[in-house]
Protein backbone atom coordinates (compact mmCIF):
# COMPACT_ATOMS: atom_id res chain seq x y z
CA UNK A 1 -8.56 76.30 120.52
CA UNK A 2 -5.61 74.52 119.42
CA UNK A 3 -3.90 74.59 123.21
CA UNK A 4 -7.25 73.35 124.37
CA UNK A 5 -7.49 70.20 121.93
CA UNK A 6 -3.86 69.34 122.50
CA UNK A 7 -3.79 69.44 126.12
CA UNK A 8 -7.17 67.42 126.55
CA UNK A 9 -7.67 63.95 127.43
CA UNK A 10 -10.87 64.24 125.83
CA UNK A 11 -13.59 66.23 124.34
CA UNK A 12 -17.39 66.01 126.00
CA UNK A 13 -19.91 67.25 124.01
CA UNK A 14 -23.13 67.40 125.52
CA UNK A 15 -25.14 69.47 123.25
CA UNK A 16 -27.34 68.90 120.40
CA UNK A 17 -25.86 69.53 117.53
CA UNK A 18 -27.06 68.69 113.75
CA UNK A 19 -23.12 67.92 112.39
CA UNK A 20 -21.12 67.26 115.17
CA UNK A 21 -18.21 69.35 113.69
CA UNK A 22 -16.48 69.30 117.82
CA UNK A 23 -15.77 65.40 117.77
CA UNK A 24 -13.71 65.94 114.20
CA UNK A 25 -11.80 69.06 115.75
CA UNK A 26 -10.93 66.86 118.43
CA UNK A 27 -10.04 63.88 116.22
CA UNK A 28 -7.69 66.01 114.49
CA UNK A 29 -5.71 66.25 117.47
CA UNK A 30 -6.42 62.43 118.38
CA UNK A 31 -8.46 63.06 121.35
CA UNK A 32 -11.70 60.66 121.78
CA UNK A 33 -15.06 62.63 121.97
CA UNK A 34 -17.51 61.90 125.08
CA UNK A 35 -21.08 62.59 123.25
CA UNK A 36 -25.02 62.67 123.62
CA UNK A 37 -25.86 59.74 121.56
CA UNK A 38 -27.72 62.35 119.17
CA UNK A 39 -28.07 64.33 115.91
CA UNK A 40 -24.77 64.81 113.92
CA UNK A 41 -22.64 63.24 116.54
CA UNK A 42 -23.93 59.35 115.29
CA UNK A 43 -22.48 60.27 112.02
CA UNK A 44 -19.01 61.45 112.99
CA UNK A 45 -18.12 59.19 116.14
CA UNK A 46 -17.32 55.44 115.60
CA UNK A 47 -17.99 54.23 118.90
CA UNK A 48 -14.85 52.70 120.86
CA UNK A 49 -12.72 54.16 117.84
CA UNK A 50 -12.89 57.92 118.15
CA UNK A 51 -15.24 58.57 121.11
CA UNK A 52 -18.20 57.07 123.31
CA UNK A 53 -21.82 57.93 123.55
CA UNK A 54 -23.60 58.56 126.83
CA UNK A 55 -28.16 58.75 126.31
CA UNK A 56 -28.93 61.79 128.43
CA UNK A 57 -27.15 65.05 128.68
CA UNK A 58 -27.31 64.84 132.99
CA UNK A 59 -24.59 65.39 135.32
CA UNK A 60 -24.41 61.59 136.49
CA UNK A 61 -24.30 60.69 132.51
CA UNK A 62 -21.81 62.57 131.29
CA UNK A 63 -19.67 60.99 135.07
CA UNK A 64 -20.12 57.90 134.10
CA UNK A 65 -18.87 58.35 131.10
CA UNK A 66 -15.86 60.40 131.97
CA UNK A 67 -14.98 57.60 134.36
CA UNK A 68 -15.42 54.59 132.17
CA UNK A 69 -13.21 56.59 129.78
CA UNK A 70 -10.32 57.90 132.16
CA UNK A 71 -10.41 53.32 132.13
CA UNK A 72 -9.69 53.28 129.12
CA UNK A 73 -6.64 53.80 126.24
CA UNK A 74 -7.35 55.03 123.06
CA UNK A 75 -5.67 55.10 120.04
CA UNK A 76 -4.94 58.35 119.02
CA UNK A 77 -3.68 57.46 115.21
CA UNK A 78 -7.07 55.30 114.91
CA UNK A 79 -8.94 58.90 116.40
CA UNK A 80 -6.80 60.76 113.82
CA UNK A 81 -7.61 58.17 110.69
CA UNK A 82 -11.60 57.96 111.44
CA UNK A 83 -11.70 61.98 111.42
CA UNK A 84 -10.05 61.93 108.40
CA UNK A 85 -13.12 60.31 106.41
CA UNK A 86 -14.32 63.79 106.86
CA UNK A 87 -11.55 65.80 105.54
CA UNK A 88 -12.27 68.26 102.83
CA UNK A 89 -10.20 65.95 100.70
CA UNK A 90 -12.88 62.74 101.00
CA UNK A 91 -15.26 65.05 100.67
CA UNK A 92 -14.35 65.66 97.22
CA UNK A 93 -13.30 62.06 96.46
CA UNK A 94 -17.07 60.95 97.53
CA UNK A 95 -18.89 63.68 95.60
CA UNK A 96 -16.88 62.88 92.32
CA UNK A 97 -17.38 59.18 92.99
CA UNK A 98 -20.52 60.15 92.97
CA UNK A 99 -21.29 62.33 90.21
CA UNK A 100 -19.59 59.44 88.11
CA UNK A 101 -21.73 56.97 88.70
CA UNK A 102 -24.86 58.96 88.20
CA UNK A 103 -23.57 59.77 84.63
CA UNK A 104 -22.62 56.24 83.62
């Protein structure tokens, strides 16, 4: 998987899927995600920071998008900083941050 993510341009993702764990391996390797505007994927892409969204998982859809895309430069150290919101690290931070403030 890691050849595929670093030679990529871009990651589609045109599934349903409830975390949208894809988009943050592709981040990792600063490659913008191409995704049905659906379940987990609205919480991990930022649109125009780490990916697009495209509203029906068809053949001209997912085109469109790959076009509009191919347009377009992204920022590969802004892919690789929004992805890392969800690194095991934040995680942590965010669930003691947490856990804090319910005991205060």
């Amino acid at each position: 998987m890691r050849w595929a993510y670093e030679h990529a341009v871009a990651l589609v993702a045109a599934s349903h899927e409830d975390f949208g764990l894809t988009p943050l391996e592709a981040g990792a390797f600063g490659k913008p995600t191409l995704a049905l505007r659906a379940g987990g994927y609205l919480d991990t892409i930022a649109e125009g920071v780490n990916g697009t969204f495209f509203d029906e998982p068809t053949a001209k859809a997912i085109r469109d998008a790959v076009i509009t895309t191919r347009e377009r430069t992204w920022d590969s150290e802004a892919v690789r900083a929004h992805v890392d919101a969800f690194s095991p690290e934040r995680f942590a931070e965010r669930l003691q941050k947490a856990v804090t403030q319910l005991s205060q």
